[in-house]
Protein backbone atom coordinates (compact mmCIF):
# COMPACT_ATOMS: atom_id res chain seq x y z
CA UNK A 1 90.22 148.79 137.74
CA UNK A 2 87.39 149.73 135.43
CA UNK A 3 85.25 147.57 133.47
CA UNK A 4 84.10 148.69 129.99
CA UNK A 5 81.67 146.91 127.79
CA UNK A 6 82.68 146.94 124.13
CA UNK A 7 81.08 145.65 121.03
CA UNK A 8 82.59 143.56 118.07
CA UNK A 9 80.68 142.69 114.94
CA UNK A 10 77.52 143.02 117.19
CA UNK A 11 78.46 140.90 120.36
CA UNK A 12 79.27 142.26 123.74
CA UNK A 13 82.72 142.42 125.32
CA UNK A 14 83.28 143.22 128.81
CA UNK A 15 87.05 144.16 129.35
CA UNK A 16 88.88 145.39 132.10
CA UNK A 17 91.50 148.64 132.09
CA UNK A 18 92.58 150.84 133.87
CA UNK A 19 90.68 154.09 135.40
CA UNK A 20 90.91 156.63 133.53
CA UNK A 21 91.55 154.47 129.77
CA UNK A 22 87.68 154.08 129.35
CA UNK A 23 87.31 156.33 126.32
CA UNK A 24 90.81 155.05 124.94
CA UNK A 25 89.66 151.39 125.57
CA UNK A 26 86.22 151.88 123.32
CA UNK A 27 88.36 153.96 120.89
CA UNK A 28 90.88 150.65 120.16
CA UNK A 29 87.20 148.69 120.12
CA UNK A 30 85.97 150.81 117.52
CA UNK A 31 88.48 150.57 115.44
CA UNK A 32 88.59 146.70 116.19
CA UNK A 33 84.91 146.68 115.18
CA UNK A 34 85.88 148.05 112.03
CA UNK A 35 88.53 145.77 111.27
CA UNK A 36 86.41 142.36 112.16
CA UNK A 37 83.48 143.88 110.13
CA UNK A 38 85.55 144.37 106.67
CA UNK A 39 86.72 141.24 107.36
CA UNK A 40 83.53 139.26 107.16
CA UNK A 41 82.08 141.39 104.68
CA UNK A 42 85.02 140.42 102.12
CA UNK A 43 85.32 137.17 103.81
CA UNK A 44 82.23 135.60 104.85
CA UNK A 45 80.85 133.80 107.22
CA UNK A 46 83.63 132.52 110.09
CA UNK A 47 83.61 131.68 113.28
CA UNK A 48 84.30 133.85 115.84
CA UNK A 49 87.42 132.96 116.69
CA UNK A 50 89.18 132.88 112.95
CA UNK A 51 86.67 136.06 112.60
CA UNK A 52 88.84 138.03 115.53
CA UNK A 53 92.48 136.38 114.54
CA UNK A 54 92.05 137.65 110.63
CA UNK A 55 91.11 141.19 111.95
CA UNK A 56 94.11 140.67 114.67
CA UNK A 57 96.25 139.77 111.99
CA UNK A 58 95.41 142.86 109.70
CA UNK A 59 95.73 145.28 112.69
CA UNK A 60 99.27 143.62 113.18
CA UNK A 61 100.36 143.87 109.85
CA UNK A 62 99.13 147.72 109.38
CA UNK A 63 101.45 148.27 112.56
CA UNK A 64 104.20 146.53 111.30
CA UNK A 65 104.11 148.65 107.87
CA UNK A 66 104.07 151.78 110.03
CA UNK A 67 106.49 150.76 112.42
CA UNK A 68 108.96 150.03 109.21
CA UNK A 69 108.27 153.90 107.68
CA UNK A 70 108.68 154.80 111.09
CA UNK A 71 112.07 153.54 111.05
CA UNK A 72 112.51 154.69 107.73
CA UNK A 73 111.26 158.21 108.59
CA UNK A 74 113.98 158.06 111.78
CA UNK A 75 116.81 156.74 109.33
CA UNK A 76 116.47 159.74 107.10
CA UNK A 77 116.15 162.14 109.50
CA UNK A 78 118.94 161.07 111.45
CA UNK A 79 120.70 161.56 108.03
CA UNK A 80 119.11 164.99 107.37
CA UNK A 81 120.67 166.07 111.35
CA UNK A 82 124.39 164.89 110.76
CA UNK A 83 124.16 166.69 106.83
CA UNK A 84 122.76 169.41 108.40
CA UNK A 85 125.24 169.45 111.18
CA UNK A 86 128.48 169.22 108.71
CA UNK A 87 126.96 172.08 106.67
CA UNK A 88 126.76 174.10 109.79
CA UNK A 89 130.55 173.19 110.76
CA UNK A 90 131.44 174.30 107.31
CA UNK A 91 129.77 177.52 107.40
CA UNK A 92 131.65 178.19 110.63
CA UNK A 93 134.65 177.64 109.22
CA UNK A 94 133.81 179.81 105.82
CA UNK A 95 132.99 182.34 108.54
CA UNK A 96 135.99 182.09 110.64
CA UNK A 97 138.24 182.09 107.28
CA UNK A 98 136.57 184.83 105.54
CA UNK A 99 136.71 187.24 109.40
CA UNK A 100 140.66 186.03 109.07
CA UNK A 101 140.77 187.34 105.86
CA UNK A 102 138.93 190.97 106.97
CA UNK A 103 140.99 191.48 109.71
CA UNK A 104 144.15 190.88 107.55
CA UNK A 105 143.38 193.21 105.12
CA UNK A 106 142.44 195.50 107.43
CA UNK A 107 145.72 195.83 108.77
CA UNK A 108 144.88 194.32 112.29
């Protein structure tokens, strides 16, 4: 298991992952930072802890607005396969009718 050191609104972190997730780990920190720091620039002075669980809290509710649209996006493109699936049946059966029709007048 690797350790990685990470920094939040200035302090040290050391966290453990696994090898390999360094670069992911300090990624997910960085944007962490971010979060913690426009929180106590629009907050203010907190501790710590309320200073970590506002920018937890933030994160969480960013990924529960794009977890929604994601189900959203899933929804309507579930509905965009089966339309585009009955369209497809139809033009099978236009085609089917319409080589019918051919081979009828054709004499065959």
């Amino acid at each position: 298991m690797a350790q990685v050191t990470v920094e939040v609104n200035g302090k040290p972190y050391t966290v453990g992952c696994e090898d390999g997730q360094e670069g992911h780990l300090r990624e997910l920190a960085a944007l962490f930072d971010r979060q913690v720091r426009i929180v106590a620039q629009e907050v203010g002075s907190l501790g710590d802890t309320r200073l970590m669980l506002m920018g937890a809290l933030l994160l969480s509710d960013e990924l529960a607005d794009t977890r929604a649209r994601l189900a959203h996006t899933e929804a309507d493109l579930s509905r965009v396969k089966a339309d585009y699936a009955r369209a497809e049946s139809r033009a099978v059966t236009a085609l089917e009718s319409a080589a019918k029709r051919i081979e009828t007048l054709a004499g065959g």
